[in-house]
PDB file of N, CA and C in Angstrom:
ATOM      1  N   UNK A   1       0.935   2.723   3.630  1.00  0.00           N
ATOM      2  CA  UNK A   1       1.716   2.364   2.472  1.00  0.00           C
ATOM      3  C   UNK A   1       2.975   3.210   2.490  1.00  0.00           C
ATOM      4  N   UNK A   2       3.827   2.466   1.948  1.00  0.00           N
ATOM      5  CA  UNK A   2       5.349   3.421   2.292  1.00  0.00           C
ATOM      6  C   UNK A   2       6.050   3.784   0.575  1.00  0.00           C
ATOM      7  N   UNK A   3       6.978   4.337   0.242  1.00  0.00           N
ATOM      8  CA  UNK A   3       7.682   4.170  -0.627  1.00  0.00           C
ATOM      9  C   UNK A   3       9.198   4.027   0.035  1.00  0.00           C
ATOM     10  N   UNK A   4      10.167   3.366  -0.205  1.00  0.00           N
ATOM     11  CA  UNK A   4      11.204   3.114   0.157  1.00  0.00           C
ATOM     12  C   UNK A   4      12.409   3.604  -1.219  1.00  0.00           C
ATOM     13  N   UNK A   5      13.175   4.972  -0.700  1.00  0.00           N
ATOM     14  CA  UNK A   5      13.955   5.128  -1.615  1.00  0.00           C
ATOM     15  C   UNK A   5      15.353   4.799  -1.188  1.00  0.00           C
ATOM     16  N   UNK A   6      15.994   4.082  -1.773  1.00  0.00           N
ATOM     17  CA  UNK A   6      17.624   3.565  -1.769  1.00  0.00           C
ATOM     18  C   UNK A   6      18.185   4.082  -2.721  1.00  0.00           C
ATOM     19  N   UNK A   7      19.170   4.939  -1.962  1.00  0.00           N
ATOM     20  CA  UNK A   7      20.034   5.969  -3.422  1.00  0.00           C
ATOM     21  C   UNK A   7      21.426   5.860  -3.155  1.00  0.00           C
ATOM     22  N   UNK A   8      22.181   5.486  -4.192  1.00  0.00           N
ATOM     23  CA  UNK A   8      23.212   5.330  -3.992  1.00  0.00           C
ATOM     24  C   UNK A   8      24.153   6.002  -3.053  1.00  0.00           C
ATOM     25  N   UNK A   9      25.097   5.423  -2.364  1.00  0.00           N
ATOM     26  CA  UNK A   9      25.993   6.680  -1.444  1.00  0.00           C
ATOM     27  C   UNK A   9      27.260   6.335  -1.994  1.00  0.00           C
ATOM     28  N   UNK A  10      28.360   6.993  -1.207  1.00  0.00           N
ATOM     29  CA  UNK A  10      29.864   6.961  -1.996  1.00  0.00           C
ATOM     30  C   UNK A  10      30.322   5.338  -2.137  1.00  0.00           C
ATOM     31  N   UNK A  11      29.826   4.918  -1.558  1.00  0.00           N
ATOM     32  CA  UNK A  11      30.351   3.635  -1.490  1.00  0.00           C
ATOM     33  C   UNK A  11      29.815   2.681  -1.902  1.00  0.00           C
ATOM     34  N   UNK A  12      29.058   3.216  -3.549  1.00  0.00           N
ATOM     35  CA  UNK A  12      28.123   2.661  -4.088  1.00  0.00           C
ATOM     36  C   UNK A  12      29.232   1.569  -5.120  1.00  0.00           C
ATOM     37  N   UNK A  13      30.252   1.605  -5.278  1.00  0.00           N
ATOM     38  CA  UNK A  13      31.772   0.739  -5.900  1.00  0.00           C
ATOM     39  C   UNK A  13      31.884  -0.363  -5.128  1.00  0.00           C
ATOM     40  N   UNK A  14      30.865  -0.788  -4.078  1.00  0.00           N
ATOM     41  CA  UNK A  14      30.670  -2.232  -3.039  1.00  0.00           C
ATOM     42  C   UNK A  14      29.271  -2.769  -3.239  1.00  0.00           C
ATOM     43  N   UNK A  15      28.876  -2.167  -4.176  1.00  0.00           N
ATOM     44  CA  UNK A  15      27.099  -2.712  -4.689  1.00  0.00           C
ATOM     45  C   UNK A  15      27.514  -4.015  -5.217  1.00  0.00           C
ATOM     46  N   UNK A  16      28.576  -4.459  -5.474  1.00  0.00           N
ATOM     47  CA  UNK A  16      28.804  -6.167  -6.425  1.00  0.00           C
ATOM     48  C   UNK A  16      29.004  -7.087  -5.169  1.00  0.00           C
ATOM     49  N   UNK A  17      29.998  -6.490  -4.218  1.00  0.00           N
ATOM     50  CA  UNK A  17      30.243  -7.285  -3.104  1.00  0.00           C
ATOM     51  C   UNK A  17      28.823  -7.782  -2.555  1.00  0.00           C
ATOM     52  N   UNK A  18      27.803  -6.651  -2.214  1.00  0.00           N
ATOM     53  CA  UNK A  18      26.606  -7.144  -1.047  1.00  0.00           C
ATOM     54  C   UNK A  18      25.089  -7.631  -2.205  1.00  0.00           C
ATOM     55  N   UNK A  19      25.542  -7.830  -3.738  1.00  0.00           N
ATOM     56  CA  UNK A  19      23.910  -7.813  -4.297  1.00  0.00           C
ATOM     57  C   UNK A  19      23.751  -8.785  -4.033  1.00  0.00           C
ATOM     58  N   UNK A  20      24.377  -9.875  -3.659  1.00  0.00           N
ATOM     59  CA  UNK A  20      23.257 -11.606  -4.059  1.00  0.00           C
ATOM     60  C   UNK A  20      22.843 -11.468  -2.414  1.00  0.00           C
ATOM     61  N   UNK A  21      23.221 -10.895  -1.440  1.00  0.00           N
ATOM     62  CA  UNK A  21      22.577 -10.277   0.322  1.00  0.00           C
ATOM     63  C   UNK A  21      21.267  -9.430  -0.141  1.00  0.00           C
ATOM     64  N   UNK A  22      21.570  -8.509  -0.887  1.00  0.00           N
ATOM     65  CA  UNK A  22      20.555  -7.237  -1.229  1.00  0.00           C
ATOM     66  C   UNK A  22      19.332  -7.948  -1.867  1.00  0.00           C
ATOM     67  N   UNK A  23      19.463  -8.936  -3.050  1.00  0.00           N
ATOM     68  CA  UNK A  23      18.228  -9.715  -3.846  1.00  0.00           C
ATOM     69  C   UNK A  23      18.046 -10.451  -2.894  1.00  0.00           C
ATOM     70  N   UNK A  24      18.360 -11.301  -1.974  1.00  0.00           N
ATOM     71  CA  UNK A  24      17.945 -12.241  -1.069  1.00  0.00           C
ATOM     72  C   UNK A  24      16.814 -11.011  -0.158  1.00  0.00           C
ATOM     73  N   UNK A  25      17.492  -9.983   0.252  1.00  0.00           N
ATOM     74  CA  UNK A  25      16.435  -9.209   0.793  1.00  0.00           C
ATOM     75  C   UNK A  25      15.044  -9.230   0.042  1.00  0.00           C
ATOM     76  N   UNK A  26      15.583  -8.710  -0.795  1.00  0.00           N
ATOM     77  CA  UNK A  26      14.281  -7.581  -1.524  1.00  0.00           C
ATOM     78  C   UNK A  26      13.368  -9.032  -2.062  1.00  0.00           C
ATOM     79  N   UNK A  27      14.044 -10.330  -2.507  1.00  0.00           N
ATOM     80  CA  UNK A  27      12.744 -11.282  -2.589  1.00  0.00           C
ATOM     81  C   UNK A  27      12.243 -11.921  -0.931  1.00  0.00           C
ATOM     82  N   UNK A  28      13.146 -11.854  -0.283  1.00  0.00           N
ATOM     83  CA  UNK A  28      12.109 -12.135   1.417  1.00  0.00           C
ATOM     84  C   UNK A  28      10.956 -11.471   1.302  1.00  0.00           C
ATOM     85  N   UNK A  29      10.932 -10.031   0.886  1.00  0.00           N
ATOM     86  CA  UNK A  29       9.809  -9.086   1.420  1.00  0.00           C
ATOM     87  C   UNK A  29       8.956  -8.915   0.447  1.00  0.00           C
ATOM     88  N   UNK A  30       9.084  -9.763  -0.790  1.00  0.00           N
ATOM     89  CA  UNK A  30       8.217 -10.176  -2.067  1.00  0.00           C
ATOM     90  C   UNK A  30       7.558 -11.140  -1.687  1.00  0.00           C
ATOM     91  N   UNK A  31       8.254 -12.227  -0.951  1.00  0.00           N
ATOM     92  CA  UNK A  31       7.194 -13.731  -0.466  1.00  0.00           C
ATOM     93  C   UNK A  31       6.485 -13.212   1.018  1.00  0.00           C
ATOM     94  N   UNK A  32       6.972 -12.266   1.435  1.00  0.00           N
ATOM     95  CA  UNK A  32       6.846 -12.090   2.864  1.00  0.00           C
ATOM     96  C   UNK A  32       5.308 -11.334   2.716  1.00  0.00           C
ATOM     97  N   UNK A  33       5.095 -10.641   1.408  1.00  0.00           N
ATOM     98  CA  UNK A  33       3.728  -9.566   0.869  1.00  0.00           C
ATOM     99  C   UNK A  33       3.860  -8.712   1.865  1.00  0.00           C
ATOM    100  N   UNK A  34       5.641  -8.002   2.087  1.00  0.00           N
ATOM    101  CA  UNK A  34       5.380  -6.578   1.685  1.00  0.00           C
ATOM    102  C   UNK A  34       5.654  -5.978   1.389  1.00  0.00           C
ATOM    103  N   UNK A  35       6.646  -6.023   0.103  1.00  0.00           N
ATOM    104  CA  UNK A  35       6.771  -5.516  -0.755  1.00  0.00           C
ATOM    105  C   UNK A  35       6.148  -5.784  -2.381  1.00  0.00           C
ATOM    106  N   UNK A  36       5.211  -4.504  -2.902  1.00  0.00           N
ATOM    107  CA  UNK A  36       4.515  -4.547  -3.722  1.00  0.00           C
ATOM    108  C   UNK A  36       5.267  -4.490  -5.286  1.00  0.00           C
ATOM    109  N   UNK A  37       6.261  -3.996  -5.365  1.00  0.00           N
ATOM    110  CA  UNK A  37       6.931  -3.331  -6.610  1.00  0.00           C
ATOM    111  C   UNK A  37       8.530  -3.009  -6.335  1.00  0.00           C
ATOM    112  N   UNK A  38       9.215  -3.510  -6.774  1.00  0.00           N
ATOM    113  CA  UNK A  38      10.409  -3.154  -6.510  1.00  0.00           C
ATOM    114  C   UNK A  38      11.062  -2.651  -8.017  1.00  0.00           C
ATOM    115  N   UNK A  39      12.050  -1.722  -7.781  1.00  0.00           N
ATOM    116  CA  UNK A  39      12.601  -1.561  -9.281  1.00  0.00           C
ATOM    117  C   UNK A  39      13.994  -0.521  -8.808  1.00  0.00           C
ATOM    118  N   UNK A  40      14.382  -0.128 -10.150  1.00  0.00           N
ATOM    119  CA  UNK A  40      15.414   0.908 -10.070  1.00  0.00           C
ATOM    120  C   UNK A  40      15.014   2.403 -10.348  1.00  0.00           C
ATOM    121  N   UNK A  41      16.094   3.211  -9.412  1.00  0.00           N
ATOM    122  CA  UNK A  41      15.736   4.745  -9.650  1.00  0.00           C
ATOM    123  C   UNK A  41      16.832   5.064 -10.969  1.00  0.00           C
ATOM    124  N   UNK A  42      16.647   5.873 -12.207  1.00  0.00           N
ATOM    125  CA  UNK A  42      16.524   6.391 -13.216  1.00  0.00           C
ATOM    126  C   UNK A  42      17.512   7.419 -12.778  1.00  0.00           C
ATOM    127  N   UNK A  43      18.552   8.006 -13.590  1.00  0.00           N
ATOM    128  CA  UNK A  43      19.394   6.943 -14.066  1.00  0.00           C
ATOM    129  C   UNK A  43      20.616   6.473 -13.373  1.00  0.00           C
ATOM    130  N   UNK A  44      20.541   5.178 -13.093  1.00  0.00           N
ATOM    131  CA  UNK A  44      21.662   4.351 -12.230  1.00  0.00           C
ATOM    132  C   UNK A  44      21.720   5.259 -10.501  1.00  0.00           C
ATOM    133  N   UNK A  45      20.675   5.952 -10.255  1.00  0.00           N
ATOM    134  CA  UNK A  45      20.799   6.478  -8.730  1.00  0.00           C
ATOM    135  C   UNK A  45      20.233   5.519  -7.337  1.00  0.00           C
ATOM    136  N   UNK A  46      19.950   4.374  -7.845  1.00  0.00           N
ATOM    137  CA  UNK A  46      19.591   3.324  -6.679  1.00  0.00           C
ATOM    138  C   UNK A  46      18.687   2.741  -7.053  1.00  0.00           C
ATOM    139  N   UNK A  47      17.378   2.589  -6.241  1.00  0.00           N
ATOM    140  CA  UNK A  47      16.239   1.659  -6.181  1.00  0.00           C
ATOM    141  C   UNK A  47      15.355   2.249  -5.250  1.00  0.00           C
ATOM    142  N   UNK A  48      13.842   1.690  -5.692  1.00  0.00           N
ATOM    143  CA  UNK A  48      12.429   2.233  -4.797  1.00  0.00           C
ATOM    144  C   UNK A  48      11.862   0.784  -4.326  1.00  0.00           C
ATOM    145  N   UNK A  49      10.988   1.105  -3.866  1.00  0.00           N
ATOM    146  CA  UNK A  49      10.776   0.182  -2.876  1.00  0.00           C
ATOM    147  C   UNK A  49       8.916   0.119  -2.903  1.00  0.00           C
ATOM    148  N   UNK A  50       7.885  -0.343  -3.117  1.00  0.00           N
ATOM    149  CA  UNK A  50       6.562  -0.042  -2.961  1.00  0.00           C
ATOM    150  C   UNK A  50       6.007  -1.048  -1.463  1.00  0.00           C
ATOM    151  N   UNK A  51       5.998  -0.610  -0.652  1.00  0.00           N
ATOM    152  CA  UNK A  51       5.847  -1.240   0.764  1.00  0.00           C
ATOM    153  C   UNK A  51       4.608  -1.080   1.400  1.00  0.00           C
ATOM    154  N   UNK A  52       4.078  -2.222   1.906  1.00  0.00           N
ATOM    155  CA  UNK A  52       2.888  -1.863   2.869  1.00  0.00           C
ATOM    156  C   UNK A  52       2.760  -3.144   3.845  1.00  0.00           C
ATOM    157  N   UNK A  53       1.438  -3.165   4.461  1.00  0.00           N
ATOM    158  CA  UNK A  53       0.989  -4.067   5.352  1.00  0.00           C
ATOM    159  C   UNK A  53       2.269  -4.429   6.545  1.00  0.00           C
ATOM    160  N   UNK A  54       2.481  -3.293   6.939  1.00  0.00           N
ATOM    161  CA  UNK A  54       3.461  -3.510   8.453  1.00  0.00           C
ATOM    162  C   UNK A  54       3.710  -1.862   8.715  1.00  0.00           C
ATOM    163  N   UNK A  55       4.401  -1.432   9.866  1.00  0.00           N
ATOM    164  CA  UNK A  55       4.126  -0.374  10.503  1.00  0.00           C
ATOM    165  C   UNK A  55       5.237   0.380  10.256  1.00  0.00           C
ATOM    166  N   UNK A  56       5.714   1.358  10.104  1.00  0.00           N
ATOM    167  CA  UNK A  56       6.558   2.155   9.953  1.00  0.00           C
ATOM    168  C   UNK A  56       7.620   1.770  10.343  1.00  0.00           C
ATOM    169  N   UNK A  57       7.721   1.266  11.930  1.00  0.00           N
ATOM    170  CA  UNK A  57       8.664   0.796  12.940  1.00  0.00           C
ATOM    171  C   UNK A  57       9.463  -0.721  12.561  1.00  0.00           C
ATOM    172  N   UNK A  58       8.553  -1.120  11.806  1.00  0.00           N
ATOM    173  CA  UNK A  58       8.316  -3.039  11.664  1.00  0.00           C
ATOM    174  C   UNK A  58       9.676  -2.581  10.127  1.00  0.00           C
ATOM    175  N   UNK A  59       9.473  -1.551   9.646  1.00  0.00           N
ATOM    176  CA  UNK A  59       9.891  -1.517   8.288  1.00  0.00           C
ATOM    177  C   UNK A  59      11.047  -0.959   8.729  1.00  0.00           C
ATOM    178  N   UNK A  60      11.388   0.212   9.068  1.00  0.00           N
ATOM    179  CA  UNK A  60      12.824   0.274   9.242  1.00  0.00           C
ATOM    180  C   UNK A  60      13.456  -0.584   9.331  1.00  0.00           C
ATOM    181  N   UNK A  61      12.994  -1.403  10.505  1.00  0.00           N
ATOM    182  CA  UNK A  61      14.050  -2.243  11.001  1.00  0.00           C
ATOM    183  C   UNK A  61      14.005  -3.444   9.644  1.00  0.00           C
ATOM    184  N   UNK A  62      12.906  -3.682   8.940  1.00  0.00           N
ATOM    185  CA  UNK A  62      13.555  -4.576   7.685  1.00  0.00           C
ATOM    186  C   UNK A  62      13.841  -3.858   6.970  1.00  0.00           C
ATOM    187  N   UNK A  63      14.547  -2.830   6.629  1.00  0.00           N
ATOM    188  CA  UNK A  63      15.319  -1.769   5.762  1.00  0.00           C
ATOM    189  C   UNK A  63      16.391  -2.011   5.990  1.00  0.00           C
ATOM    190  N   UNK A  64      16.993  -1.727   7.384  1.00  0.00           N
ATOM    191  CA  UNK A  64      17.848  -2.107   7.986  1.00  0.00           C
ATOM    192  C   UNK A  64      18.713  -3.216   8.074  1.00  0.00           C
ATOM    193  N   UNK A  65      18.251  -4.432   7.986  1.00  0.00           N
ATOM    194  CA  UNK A  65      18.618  -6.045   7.803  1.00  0.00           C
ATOM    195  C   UNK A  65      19.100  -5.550   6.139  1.00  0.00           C
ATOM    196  N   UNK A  66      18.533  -4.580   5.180  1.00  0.00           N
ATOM    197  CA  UNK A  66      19.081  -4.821   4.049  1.00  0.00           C
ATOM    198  C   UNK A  66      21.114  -4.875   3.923  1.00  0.00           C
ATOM    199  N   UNK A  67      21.681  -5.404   3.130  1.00  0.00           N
ATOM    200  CA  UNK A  67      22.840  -5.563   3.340  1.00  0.00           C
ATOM    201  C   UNK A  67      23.203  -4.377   2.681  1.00  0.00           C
ATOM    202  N   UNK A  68      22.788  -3.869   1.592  1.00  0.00           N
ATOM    203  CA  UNK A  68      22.989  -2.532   0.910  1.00  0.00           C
ATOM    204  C   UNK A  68      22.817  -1.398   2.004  1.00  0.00           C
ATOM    205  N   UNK A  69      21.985  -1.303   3.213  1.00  0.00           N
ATOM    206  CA  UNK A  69      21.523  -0.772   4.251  1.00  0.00           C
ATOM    207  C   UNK A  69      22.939  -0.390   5.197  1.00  0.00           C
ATOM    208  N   UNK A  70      23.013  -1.715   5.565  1.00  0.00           N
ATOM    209  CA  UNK A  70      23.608  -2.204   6.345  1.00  0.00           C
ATOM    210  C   UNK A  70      25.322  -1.802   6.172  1.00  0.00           C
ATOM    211  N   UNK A  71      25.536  -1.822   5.102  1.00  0.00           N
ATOM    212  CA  UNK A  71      26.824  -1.390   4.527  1.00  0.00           C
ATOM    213  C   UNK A  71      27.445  -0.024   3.720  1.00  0.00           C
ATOM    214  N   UNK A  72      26.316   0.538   3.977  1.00  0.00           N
ATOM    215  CA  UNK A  72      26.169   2.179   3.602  1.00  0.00           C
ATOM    216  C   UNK A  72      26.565   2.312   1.924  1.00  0.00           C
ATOM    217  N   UNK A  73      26.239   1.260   0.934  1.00  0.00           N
ATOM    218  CA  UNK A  73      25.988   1.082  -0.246  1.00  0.00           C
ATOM    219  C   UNK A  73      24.949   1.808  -0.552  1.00  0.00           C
ATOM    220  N   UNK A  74      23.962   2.224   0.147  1.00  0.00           N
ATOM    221  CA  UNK A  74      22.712   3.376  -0.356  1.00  0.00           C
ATOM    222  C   UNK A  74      22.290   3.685   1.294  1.00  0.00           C
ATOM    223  N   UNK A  75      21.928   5.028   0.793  1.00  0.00           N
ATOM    224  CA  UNK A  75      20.953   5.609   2.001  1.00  0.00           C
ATOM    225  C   UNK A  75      19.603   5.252   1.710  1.00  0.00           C
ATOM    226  N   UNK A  76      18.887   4.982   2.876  1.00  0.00           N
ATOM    227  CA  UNK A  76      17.267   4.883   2.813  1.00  0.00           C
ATOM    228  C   UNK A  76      16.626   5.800   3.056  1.00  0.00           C
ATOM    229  N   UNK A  77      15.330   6.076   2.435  1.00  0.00           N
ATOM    230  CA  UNK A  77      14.617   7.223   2.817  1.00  0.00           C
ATOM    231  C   UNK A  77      13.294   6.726   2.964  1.00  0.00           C
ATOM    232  N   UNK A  78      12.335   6.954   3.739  1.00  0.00           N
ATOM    233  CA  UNK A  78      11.017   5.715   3.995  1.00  0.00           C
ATOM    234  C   UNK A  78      10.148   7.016   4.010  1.00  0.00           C
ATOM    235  N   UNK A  79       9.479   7.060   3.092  1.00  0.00           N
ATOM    236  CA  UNK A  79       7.789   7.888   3.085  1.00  0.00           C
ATOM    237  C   UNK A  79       6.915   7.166   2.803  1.00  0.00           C
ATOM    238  N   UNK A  80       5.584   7.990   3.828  1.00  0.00           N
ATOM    239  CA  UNK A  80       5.036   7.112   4.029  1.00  0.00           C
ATOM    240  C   UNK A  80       3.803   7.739   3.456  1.00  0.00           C
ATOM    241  N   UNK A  81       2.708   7.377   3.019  1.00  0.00           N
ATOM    242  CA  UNK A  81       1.660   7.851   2.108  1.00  0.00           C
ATOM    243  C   UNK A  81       0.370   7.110   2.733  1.00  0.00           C
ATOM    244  N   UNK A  82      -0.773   7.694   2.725  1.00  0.00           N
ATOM    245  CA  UNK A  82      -1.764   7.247   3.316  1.00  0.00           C
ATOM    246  C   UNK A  82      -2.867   7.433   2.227  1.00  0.00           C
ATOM    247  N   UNK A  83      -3.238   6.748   1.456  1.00  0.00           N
ATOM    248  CA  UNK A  83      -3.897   6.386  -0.096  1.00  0.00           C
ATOM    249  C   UNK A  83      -5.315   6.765   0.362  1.00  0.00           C
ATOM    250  N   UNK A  84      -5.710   7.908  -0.328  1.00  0.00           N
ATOM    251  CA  UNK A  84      -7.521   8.449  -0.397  1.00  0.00           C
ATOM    252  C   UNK A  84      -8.135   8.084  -1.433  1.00  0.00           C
ATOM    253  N   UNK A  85      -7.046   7.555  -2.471  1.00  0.00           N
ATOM    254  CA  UNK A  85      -7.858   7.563  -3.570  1.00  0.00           C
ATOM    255  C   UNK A  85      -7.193   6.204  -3.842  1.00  0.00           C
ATOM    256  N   UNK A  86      -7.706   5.338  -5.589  1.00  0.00           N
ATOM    257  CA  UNK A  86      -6.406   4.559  -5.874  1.00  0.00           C
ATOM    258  C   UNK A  86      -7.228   4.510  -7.487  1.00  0.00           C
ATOM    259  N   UNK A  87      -6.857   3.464  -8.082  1.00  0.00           N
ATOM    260  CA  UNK A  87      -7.245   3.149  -9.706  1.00  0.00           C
ATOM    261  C   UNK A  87      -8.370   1.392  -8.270  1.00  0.00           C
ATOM    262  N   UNK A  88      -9.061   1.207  -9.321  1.00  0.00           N
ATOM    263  CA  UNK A  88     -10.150  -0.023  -8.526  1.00  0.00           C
ATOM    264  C   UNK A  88      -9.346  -1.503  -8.418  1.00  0.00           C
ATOM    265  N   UNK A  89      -8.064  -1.518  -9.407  1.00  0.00           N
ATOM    266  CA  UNK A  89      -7.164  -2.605  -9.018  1.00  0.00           C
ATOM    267  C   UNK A  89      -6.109  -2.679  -8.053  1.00  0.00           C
ATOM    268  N   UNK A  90      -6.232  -1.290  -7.232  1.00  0.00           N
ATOM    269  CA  UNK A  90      -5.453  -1.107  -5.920  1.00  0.00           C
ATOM    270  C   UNK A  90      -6.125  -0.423  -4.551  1.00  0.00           C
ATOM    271  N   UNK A  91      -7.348  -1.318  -4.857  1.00  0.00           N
ATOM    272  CA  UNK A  91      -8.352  -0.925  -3.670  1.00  0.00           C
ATOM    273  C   UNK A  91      -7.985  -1.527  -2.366  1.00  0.00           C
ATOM    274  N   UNK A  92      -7.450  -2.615  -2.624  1.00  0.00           N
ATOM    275  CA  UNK A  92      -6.816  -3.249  -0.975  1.00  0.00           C
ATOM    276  C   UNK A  92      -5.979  -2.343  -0.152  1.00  0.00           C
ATOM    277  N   UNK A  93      -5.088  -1.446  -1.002  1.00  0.00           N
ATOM    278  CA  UNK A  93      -4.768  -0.394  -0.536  1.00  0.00           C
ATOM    279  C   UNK A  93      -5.158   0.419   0.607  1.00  0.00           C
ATOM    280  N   UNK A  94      -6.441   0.623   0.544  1.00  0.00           N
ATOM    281  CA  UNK A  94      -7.791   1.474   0.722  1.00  0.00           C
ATOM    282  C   UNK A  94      -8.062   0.869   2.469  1.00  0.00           C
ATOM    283  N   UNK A  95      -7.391  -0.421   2.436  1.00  0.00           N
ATOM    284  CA  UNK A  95      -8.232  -1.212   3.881  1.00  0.00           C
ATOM    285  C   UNK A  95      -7.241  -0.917   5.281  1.00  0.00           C
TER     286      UNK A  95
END
């Protein structure tokens, strides 16, 4: 399981140019199931990412395809978490 942090960089004044590229991303990897949760980082510093079911390697590189990525509109930061525990409605987690 990954968390994917996107934080704004200087050239965060081109976030209008690349968003309808950036939402086209971030819902691919919503229909695609793998991305679990998407939202914004608090306050106005970017976006997280809740990622799983593909490999570390598999994910960069769809980080990468992001146009926000791609255009140095945010830096990415990819951690990766390996779940021992969970709540019983995020046991798939677990597999």
């Amino acid at each position: 399981m990954f968390i994917i942090l996107l934080k704004f960089s200087s050239n965060k004044d081109q976030a209008s140019q690349y968003m309808e590229g950036h939402k086209e991303w971030v819902e691919r990897g919503l229909r695609d199931g793998v991305f679990l949760l998407t939202g914004s980082l608090q306050p106005n510093l970017g976006g997280g990412i809740m990622a799983f079911n593909l490999s570390q390697a598999e994910l960069q590189d769809r980080v990468n395809e992001d146009p926000f990525v791609a255009e140095n509109v945010v830096s990415a930061e990819i951690l990766e978490i390996t779940p021992s525990k969970t709540d019983d409605r995020l046991n798939f987690l677990l597999d």
